[in-house]
N, C-alpha and C. Protein backbone atom coordinates (compact mmCIF):
# COMPACT_ATOMS: atom_id res chain seq x y z
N UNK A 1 -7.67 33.85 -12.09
CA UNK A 1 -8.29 34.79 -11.17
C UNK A 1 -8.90 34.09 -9.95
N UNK A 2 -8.18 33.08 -9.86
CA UNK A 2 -9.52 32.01 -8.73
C UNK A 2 -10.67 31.90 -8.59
N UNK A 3 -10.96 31.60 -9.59
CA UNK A 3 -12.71 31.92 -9.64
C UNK A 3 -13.26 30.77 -10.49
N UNK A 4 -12.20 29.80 -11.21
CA UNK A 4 -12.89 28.59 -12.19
C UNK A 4 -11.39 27.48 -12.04
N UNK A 5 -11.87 26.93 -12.56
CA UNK A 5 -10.69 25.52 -12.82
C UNK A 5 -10.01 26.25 -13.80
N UNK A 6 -8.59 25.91 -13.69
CA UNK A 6 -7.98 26.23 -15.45
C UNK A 6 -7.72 25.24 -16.48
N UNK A 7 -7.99 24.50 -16.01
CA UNK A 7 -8.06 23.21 -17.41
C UNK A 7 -9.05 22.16 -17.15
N UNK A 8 -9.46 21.59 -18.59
CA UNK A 8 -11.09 20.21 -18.06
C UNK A 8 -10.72 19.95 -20.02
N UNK A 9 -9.96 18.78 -19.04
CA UNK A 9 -9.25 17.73 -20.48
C UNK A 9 -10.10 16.46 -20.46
N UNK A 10 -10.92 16.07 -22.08
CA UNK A 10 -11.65 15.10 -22.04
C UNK A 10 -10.51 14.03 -23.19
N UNK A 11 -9.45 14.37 -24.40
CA UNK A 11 -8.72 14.06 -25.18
C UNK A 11 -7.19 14.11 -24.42
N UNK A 12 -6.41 13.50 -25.27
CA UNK A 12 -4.95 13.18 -24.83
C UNK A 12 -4.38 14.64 -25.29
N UNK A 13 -3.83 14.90 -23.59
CA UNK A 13 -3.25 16.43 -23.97
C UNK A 13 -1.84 16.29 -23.74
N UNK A 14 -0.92 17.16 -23.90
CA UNK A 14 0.33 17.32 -22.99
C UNK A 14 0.63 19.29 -22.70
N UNK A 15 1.36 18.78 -21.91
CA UNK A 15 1.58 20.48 -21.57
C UNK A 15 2.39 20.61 -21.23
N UNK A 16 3.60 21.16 -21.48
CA UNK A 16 4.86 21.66 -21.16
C UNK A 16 5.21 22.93 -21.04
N UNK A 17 6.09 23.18 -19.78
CA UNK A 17 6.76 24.66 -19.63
C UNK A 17 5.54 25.59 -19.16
N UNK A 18 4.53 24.53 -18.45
CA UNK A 18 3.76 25.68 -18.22
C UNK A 18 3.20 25.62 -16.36
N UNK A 19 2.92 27.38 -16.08
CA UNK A 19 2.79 27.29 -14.86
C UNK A 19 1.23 27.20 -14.60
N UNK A 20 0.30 26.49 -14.19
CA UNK A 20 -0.47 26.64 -13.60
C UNK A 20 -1.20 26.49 -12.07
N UNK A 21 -2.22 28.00 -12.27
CA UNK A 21 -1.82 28.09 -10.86
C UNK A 21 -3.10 28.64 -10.38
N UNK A 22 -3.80 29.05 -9.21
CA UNK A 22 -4.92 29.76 -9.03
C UNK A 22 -6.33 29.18 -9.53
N UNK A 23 -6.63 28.15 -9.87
CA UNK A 23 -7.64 27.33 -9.80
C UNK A 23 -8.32 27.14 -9.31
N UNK A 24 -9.90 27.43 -9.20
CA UNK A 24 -10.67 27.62 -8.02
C UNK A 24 -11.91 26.30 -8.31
N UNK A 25 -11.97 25.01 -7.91
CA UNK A 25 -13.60 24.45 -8.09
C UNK A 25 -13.63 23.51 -7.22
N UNK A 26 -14.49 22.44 -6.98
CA UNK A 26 -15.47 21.66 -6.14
C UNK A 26 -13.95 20.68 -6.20
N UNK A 27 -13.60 20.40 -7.21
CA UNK A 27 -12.50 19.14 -7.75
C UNK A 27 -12.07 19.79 -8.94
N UNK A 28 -10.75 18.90 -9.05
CA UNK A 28 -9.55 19.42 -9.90
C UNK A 28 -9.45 20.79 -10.45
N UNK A 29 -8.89 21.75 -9.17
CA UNK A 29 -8.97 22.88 -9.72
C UNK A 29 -7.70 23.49 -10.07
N UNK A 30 -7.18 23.11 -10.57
CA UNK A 30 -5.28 23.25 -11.67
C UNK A 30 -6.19 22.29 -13.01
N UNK A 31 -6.02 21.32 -13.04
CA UNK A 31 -6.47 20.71 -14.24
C UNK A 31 -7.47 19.42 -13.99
N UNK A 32 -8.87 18.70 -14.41
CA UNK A 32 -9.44 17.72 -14.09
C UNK A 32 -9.55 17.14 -15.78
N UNK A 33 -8.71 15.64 -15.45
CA UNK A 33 -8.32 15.17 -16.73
C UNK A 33 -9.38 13.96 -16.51
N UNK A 34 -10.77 14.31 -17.21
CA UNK A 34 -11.75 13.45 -17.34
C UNK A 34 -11.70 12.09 -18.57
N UNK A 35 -10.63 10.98 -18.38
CA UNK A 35 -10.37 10.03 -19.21
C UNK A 35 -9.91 9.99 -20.78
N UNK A 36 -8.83 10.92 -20.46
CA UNK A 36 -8.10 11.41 -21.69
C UNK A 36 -6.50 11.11 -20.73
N UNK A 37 -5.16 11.09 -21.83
CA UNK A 37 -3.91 11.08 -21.82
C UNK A 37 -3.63 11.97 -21.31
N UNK A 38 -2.98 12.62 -20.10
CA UNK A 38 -2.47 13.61 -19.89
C UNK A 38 -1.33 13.46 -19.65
N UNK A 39 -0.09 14.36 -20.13
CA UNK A 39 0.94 14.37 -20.10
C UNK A 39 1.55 16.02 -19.38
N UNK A 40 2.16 15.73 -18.57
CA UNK A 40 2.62 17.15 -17.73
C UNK A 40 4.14 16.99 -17.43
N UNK A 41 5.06 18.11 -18.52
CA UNK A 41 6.24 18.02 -18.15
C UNK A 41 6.80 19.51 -18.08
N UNK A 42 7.81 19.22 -17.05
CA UNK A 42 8.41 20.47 -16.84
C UNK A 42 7.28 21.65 -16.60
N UNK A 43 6.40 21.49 -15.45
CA UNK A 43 5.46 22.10 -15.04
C UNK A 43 5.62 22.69 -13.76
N UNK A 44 4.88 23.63 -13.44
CA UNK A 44 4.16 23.69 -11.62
C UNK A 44 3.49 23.88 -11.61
N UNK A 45 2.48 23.30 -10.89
CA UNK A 45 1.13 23.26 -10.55
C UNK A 45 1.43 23.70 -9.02
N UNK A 46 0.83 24.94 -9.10
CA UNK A 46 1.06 26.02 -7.68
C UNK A 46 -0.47 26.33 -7.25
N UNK A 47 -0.92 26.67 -5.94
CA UNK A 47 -2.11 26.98 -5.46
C UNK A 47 -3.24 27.25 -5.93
N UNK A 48 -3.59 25.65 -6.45
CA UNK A 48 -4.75 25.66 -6.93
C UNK A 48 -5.79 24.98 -5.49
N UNK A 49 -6.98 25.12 -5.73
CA UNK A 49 -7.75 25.25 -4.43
C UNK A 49 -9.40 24.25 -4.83
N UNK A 50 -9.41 22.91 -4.04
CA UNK A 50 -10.61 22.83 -4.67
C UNK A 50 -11.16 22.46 -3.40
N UNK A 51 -12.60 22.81 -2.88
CA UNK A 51 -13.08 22.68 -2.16
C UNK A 51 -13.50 21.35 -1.71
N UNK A 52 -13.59 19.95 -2.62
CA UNK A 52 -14.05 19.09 -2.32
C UNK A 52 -12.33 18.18 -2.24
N UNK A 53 -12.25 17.34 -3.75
CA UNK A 53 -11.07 17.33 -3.95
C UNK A 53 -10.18 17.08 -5.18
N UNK A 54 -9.31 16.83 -5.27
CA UNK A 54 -7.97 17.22 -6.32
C UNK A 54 -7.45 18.60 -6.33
N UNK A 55 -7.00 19.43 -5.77
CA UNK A 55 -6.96 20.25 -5.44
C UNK A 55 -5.60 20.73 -7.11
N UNK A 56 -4.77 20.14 -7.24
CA UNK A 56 -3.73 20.48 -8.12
C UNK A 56 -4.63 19.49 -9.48
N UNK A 57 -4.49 18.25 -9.80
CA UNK A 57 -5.22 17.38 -10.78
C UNK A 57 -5.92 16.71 -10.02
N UNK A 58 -6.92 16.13 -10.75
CA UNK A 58 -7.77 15.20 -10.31
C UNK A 58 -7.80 14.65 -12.10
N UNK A 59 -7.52 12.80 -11.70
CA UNK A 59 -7.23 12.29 -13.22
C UNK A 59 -8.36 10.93 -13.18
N UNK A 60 -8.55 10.74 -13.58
CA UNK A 60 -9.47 9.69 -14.03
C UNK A 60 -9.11 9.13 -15.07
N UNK A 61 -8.56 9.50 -16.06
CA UNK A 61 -7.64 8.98 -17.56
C UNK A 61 -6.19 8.29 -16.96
N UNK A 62 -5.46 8.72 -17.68
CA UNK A 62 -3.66 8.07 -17.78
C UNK A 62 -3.19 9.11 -17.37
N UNK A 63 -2.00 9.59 -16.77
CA UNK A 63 -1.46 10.71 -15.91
C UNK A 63 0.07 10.95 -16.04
N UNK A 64 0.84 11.05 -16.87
CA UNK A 64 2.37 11.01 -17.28
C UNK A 64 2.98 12.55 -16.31
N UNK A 65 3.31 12.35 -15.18
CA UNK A 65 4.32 13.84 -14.95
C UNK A 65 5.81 13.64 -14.96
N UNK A 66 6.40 14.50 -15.39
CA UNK A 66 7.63 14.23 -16.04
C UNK A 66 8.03 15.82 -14.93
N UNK A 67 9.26 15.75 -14.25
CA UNK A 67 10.17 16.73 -13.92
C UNK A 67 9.36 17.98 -13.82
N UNK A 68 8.01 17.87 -12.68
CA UNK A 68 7.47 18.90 -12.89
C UNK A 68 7.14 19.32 -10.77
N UNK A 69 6.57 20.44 -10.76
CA UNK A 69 6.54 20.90 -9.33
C UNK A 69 5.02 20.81 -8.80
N UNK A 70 4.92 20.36 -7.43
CA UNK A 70 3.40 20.83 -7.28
C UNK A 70 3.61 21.14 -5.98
N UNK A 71 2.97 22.67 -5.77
CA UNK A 71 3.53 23.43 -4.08
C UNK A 71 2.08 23.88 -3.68
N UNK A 72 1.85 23.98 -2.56
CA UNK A 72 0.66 25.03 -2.14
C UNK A 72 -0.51 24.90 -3.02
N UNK A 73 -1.34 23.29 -3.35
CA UNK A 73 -2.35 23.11 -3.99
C UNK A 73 -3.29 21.76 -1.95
N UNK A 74 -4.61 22.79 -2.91
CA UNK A 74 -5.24 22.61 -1.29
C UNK A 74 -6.49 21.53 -1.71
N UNK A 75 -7.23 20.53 -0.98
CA UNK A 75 -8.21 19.86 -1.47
C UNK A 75 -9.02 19.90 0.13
N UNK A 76 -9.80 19.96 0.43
CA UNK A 76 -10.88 20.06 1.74
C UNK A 76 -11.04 18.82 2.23
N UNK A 77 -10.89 17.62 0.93
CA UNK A 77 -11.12 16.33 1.33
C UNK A 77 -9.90 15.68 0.99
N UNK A 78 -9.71 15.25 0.09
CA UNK A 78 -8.50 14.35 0.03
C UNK A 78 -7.94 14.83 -1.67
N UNK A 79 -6.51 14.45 -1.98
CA UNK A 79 -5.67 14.85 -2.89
C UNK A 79 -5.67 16.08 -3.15
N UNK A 80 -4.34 16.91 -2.67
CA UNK A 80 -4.36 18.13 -2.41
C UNK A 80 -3.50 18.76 -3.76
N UNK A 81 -2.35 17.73 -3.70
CA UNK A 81 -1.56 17.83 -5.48
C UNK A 81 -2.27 16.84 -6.11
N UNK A 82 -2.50 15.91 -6.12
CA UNK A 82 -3.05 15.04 -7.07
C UNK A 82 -4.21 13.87 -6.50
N UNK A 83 -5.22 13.78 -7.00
CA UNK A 83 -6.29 12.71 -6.67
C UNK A 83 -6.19 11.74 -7.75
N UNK A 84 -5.93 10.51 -7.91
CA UNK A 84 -5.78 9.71 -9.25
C UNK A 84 -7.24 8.29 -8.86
N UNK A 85 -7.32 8.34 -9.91
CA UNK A 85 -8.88 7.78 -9.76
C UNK A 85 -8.44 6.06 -10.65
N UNK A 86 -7.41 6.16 -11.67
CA UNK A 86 -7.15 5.08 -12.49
C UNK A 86 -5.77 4.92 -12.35
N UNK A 87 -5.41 5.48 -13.62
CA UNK A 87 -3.73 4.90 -13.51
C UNK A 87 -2.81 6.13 -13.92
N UNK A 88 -1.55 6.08 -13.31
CA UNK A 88 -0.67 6.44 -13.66
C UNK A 88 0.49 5.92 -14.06
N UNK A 89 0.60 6.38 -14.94
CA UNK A 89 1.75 5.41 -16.09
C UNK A 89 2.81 6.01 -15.54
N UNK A 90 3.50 7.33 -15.48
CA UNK A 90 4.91 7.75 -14.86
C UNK A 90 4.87 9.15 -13.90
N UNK A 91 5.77 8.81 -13.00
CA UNK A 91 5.66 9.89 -12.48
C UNK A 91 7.27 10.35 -11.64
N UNK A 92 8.11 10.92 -12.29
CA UNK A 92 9.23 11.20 -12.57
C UNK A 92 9.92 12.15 -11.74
């Protein structure tokens, strides 16, 4: 509904086949992966909106995207699809 983040991952997640989209916060407003595994395949991460930044993810953990989309995600400051703070292991 644009009105909150849709995901706040602290453990090793993965997520597949899924669309997320409409994300509304300060930072990572699609998903903010606070030092956990994240794994994202076969995804889109579509117009998520964060006022400060990460606008699609904002990762601080490990960051795996596999064959996935990121369109029309907005950040005010910097990383509009993705802000990566550590590492990313693949990005496909």
């Amino acid at each position: 509904n644009a009105n909150s983040r849709v995901f706040y991952v602290e453990a090793d997640v993965s997520f597949e086949s899924l669309t997320i989209q409409d994300g509304n916060d300060s930072y990572g407003a699609g998903i903010y992966n606070n030092g956990g595994t994240l794994n994202v395949t076969n995804c889109t991460i579509s117009s998520n909106n964060a006022s400060s930044f990460g606008g699609g993810i904002k990762n601080t953990g490990t960051l795996n995207v596999i064959n996935s989309t990121f369109s029309s995600n907005t950040a005010a400051s910097i990383g509009g699809g993705i802000l990566n703070y550590v590492f990313i292991t693949k990005v496909v």
